[in-house]
PDB file of N, CA and C in Angstrom:
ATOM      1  N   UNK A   1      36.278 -22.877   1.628  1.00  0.00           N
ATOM      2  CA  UNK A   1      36.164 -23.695   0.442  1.00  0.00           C
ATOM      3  C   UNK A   1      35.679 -22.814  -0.702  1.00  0.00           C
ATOM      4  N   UNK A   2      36.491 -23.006  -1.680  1.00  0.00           N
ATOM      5  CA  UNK A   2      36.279 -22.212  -3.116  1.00  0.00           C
ATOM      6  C   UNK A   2      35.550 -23.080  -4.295  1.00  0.00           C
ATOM      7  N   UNK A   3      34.179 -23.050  -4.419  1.00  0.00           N
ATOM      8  CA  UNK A   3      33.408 -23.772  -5.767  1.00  0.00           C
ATOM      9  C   UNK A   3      33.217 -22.930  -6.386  1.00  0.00           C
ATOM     10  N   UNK A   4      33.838 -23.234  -8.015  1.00  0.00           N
ATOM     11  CA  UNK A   4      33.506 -22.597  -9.416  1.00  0.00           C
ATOM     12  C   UNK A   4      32.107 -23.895 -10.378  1.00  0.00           C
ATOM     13  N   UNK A   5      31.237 -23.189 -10.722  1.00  0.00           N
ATOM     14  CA  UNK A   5      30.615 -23.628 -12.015  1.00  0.00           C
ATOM     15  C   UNK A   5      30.563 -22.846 -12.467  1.00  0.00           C
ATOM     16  N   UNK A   6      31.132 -23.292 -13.988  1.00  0.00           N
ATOM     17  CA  UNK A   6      30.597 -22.863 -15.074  1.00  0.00           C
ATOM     18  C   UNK A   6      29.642 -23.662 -15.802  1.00  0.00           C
ATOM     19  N   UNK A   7      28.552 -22.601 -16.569  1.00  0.00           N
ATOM     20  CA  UNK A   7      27.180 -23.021 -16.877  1.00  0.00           C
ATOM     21  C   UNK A   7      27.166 -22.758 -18.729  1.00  0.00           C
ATOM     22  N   UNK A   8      26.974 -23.523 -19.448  1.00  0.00           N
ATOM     23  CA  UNK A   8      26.773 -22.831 -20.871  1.00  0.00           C
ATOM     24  C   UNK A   8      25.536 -23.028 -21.152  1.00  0.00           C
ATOM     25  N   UNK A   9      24.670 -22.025 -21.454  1.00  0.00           N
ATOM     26  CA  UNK A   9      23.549 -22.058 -22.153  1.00  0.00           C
ATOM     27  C   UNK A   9      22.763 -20.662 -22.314  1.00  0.00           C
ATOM     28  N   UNK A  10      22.076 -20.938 -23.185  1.00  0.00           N
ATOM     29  CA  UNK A  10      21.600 -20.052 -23.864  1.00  0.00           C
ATOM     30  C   UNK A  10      20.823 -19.067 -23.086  1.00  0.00           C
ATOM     31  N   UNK A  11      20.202 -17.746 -23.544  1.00  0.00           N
ATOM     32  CA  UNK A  11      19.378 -16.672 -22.704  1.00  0.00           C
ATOM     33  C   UNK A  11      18.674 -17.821 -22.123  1.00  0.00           C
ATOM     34  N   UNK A  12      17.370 -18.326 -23.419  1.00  0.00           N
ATOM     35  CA  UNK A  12      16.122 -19.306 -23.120  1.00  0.00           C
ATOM     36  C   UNK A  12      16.243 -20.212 -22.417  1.00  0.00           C
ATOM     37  N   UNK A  13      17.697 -20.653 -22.347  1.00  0.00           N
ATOM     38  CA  UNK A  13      17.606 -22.262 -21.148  1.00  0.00           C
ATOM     39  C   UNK A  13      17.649 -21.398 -20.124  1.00  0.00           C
ATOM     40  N   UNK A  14      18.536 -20.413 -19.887  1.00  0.00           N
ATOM     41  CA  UNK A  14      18.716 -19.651 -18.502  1.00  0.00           C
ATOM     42  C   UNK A  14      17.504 -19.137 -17.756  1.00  0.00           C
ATOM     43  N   UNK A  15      16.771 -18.685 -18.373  1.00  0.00           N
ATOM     44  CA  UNK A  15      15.412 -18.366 -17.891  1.00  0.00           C
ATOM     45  C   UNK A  15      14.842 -19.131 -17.339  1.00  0.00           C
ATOM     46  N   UNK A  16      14.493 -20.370 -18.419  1.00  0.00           N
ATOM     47  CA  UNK A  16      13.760 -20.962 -18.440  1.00  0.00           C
ATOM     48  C   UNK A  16      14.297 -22.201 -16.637  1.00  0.00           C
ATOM     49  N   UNK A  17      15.297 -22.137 -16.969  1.00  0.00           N
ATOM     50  CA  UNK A  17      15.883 -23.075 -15.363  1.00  0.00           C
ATOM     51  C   UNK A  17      16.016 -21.917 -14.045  1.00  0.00           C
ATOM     52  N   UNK A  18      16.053 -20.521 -14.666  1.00  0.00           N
ATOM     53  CA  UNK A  18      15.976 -19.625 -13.037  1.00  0.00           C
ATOM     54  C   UNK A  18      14.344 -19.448 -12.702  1.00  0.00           C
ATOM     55  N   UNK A  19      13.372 -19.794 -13.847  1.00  0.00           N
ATOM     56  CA  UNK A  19      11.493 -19.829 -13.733  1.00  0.00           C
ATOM     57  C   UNK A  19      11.274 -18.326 -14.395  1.00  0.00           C
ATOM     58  N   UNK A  20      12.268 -17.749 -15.074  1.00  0.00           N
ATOM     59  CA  UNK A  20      11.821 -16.264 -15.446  1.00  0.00           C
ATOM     60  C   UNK A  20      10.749 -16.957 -16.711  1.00  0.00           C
ATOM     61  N   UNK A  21       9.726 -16.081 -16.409  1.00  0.00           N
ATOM     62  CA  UNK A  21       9.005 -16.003 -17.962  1.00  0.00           C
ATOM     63  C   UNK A  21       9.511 -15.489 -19.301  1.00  0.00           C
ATOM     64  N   UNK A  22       9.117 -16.240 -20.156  1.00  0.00           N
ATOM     65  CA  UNK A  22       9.573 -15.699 -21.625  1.00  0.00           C
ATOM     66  C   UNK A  22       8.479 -14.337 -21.724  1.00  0.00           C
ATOM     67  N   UNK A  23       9.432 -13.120 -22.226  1.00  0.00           N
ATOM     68  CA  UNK A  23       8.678 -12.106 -22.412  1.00  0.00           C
ATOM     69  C   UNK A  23       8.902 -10.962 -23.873  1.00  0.00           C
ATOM     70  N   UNK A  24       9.919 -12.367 -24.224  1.00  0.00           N
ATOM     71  CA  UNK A  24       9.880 -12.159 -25.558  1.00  0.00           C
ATOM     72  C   UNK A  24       8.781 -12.014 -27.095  1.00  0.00           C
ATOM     73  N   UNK A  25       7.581 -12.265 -26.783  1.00  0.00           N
ATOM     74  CA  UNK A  25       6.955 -12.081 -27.448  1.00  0.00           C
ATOM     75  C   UNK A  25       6.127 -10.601 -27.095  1.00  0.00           C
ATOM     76  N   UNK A  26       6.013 -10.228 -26.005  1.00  0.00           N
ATOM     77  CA  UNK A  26       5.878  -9.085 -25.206  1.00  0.00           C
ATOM     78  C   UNK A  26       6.520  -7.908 -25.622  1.00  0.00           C
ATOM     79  N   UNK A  27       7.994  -7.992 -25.411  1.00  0.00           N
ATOM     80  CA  UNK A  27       8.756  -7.280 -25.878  1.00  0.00           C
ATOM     81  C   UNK A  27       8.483  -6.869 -27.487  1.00  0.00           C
ATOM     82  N   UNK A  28       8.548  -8.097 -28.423  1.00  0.00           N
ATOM     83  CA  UNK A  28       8.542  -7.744 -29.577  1.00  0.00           C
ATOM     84  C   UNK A  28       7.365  -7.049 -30.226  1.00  0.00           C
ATOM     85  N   UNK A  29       6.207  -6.979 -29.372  1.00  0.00           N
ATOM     86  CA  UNK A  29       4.914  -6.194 -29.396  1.00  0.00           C
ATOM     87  C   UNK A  29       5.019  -5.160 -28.898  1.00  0.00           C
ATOM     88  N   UNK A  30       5.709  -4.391 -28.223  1.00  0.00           N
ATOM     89  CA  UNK A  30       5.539  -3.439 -27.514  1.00  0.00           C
ATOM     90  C   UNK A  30       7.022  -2.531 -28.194  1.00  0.00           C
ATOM     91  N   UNK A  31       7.679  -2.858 -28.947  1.00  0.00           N
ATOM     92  CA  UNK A  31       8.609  -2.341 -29.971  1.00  0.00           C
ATOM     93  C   UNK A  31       8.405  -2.245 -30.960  1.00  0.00           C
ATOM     94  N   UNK A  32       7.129  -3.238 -31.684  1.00  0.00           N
ATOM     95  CA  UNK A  32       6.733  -2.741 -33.066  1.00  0.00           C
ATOM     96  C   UNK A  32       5.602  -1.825 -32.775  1.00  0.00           C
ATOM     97  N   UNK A  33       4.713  -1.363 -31.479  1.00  0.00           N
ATOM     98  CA  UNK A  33       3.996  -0.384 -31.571  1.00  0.00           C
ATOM     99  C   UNK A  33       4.670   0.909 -31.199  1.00  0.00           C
ATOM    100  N   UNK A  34       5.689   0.728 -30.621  1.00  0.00           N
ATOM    101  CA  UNK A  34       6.938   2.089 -30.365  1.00  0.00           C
ATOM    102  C   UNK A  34       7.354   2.750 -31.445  1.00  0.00           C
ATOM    103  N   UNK A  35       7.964   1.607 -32.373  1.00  0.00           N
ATOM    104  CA  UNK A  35       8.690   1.512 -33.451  1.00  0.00           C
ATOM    105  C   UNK A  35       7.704   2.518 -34.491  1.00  0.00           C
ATOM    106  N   UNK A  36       5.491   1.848 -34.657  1.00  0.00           N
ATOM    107  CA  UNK A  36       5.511   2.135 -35.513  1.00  0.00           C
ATOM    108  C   UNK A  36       4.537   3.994 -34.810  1.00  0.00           C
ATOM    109  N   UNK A  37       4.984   4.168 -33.532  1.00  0.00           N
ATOM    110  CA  UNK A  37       4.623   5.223 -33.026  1.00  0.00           C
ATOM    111  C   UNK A  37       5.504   6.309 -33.460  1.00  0.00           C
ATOM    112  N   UNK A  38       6.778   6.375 -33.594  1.00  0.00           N
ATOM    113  CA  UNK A  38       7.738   6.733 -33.872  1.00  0.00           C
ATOM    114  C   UNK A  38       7.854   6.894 -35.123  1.00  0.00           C
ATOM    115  N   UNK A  39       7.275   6.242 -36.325  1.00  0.00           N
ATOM    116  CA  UNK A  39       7.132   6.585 -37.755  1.00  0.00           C
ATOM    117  C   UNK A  39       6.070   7.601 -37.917  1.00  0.00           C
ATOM    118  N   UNK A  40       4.761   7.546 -37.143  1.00  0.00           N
ATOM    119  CA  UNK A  40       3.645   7.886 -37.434  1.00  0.00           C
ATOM    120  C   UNK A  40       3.901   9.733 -37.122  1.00  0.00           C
ATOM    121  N   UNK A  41       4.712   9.471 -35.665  1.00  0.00           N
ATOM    122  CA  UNK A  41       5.423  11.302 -35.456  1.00  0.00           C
ATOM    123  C   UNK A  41       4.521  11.448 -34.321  1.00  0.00           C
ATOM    124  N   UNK A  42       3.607  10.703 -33.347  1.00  0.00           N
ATOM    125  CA  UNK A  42       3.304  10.639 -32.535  1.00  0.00           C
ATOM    126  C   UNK A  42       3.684  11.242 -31.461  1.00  0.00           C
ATOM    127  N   UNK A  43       2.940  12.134 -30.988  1.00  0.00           N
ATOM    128  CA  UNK A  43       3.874  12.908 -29.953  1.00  0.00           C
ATOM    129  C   UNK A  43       4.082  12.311 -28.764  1.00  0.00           C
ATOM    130  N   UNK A  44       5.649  12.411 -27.514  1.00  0.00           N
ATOM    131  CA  UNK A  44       5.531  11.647 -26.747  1.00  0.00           C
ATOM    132  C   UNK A  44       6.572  10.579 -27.269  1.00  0.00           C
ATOM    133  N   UNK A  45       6.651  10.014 -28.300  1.00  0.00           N
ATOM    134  CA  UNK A  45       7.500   8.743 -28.316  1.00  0.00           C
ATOM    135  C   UNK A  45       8.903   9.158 -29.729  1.00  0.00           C
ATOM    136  N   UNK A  46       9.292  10.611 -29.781  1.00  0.00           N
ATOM    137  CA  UNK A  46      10.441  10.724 -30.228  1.00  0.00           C
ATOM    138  C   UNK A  46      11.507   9.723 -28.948  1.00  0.00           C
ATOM    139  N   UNK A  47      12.654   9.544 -29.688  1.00  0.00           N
ATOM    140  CA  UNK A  47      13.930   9.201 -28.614  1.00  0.00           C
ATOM    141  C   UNK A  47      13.756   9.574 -27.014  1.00  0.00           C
ATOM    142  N   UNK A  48      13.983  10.776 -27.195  1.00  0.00           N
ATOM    143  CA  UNK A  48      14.542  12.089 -26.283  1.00  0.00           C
ATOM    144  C   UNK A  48      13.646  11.654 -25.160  1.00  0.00           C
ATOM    145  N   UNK A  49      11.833  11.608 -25.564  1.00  0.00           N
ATOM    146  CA  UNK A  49      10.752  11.828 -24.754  1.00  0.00           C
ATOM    147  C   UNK A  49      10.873  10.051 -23.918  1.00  0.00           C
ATOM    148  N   UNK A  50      10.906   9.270 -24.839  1.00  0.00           N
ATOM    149  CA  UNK A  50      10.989   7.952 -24.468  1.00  0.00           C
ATOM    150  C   UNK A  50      12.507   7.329 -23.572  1.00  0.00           C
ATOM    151  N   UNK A  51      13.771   8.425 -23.591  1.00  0.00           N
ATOM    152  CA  UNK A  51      14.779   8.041 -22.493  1.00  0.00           C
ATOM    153  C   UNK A  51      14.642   8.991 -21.132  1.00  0.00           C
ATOM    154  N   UNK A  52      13.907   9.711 -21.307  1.00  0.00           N
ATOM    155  CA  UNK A  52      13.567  11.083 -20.380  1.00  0.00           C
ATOM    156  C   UNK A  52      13.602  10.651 -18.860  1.00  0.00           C
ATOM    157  N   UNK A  53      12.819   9.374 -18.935  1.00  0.00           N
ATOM    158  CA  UNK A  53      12.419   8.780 -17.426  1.00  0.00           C
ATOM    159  C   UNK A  53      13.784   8.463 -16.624  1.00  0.00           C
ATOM    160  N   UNK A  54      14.966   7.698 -17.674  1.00  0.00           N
ATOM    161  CA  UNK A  54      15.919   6.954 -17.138  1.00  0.00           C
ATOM    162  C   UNK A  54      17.293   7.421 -16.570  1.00  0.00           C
ATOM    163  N   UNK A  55      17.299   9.246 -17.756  1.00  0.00           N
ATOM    164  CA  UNK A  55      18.201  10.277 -18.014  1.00  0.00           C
ATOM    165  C   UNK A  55      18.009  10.972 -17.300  1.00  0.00           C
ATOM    166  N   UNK A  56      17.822  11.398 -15.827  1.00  0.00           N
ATOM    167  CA  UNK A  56      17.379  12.639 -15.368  1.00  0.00           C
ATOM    168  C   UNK A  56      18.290  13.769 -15.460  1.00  0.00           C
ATOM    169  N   UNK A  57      17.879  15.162 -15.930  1.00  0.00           N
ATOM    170  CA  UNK A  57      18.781  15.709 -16.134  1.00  0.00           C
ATOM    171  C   UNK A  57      19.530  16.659 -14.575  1.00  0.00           C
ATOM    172  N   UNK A  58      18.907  16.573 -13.514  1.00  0.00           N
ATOM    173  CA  UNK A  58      18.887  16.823 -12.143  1.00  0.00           C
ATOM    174  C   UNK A  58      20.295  16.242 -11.846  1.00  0.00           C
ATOM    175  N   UNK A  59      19.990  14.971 -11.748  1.00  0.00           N
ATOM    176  CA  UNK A  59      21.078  13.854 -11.364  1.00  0.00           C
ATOM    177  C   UNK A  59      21.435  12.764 -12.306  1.00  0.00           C
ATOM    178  N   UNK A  60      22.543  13.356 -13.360  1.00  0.00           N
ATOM    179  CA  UNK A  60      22.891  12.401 -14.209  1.00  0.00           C
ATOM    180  C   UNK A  60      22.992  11.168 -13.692  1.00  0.00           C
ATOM    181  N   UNK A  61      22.538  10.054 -14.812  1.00  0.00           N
ATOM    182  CA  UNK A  61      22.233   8.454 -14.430  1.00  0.00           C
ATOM    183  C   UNK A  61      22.204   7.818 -12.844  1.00  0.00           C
ATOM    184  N   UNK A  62      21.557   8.867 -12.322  1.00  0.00           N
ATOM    185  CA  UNK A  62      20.710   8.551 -10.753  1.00  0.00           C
ATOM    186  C   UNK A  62      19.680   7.482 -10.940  1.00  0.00           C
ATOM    187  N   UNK A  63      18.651   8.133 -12.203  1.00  0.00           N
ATOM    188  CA  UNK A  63      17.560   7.517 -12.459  1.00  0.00           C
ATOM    189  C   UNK A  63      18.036   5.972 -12.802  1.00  0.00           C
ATOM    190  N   UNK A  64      18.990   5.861 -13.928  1.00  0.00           N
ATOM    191  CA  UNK A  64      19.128   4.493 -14.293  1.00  0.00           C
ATOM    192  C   UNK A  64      19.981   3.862 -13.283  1.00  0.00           C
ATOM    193  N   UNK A  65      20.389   4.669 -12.326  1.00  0.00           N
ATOM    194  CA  UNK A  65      21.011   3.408 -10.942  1.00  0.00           C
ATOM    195  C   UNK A  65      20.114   2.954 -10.466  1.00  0.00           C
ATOM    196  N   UNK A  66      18.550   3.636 -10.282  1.00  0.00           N
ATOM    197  CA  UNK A  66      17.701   3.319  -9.305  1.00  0.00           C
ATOM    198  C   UNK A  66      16.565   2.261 -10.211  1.00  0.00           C
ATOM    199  N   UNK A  67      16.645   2.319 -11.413  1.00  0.00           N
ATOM    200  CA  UNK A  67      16.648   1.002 -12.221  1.00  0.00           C
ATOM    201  C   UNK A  67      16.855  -0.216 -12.174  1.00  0.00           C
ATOM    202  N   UNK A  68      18.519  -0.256 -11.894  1.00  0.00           N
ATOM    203  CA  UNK A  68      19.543  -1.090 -12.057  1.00  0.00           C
ATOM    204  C   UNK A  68      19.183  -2.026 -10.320  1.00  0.00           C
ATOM    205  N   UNK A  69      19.148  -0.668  -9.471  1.00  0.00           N
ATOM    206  CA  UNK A  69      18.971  -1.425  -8.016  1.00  0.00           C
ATOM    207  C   UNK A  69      17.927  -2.148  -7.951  1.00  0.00           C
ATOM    208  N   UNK A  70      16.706  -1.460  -8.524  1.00  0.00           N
ATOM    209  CA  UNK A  70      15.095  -1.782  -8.570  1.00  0.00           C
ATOM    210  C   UNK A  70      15.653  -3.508  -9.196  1.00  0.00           C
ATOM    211  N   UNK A  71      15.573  -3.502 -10.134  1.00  0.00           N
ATOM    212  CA  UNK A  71      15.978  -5.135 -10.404  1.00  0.00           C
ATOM    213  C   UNK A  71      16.665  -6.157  -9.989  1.00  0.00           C
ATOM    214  N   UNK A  72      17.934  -5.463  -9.239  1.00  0.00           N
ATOM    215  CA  UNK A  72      18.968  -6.626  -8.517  1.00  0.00           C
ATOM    216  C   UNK A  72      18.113  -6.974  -7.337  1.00  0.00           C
ATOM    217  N   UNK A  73      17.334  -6.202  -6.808  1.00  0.00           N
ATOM    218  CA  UNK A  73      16.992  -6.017  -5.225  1.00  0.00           C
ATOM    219  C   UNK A  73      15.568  -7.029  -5.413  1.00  0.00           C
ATOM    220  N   UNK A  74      15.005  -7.172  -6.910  1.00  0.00           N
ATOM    221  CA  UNK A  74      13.734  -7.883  -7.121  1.00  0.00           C
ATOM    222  C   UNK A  74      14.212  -9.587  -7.438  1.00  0.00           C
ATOM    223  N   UNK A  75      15.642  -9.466  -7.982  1.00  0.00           N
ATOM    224  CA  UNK A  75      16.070 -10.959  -8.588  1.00  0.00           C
ATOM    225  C   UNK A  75      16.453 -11.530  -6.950  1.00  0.00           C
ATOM    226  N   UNK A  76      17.563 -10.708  -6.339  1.00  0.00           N
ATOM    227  CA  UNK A  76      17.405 -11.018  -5.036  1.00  0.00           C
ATOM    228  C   UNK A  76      16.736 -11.716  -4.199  1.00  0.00           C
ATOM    229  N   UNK A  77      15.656 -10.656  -4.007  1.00  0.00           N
ATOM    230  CA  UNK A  77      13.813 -10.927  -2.799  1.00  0.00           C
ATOM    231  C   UNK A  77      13.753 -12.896  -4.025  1.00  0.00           C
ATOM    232  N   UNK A  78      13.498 -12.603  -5.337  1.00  0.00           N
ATOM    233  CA  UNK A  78      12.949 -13.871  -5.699  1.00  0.00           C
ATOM    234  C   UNK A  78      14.062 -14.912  -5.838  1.00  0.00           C
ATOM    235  N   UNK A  79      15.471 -14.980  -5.353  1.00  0.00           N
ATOM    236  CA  UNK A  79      16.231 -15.943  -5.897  1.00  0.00           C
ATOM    237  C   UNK A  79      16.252 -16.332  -3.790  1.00  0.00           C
ATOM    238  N   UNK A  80      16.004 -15.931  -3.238  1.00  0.00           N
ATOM    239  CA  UNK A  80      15.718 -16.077  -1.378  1.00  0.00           C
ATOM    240  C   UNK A  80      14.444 -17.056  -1.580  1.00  0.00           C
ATOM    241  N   UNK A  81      13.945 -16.223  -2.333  1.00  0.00           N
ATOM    242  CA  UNK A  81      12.395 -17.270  -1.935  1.00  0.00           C
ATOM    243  C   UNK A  81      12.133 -18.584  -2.641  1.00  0.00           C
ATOM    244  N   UNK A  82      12.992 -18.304  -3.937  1.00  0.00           N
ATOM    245  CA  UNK A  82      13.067 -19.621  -4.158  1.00  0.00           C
ATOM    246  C   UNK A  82      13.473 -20.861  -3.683  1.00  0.00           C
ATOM    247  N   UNK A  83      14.973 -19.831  -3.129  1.00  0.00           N
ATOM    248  CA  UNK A  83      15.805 -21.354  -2.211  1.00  0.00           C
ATOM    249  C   UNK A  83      14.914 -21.783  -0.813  1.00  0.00           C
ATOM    250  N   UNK A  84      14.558 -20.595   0.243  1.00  0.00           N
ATOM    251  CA  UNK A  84      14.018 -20.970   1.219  1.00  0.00           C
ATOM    252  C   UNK A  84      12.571 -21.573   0.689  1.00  0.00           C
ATOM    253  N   UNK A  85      11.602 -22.244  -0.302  1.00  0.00           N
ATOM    254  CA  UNK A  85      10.856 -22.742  -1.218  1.00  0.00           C
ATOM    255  C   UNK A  85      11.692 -24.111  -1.078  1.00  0.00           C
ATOM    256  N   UNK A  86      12.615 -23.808  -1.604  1.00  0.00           N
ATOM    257  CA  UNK A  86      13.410 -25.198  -2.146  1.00  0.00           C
ATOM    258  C   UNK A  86      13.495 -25.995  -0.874  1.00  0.00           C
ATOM    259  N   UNK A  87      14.586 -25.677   0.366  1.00  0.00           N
ATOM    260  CA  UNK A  87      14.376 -26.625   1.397  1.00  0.00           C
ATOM    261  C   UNK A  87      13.987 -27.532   2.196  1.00  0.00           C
TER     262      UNK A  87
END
């Protein structure tokens, strides 16, 4: 048996119905002190220094697969526990 839904709604409803926290106000704090780290000439938070972690130059975009996994593998563990929760 083949079931399609389609869902329309916004980032905020989506979150807000999978239980993710809003971390939007988070975010926008932690980009205007980047942002105004980055004016000031702060060492440490040029571009280069601030993609360094994700870019390895060893193993091109290794780092940002192991990112990418790190998160599917966390929505995963919590979208299991929710349902076995749910039952």
């Amino acid at each position: 048996m083949k079931l399609n839904v389609n869902v329309e709604a916004t980032p905020q409803e989506l979150r807000e119905f999978l239980g993710l926290p809003n971390v939007q106000p988070l975010q926008e704090e932690m980009m205007a002190t980047i942002r105004e780290n980055m004016r000031k000439g702060v060492q440490g938070f040029d571009p280069v220094t601030l993609m360094k972690p994700f870019l390895s130059p060893q193993v091109p975009m290794q780092s940002l697969e192991n990112l990418q996994k790190a998160f599917w593998e966390t929505f995963s563990k919590a979208s299991i526990a929710r349902r076995d929760g749910a039952e």
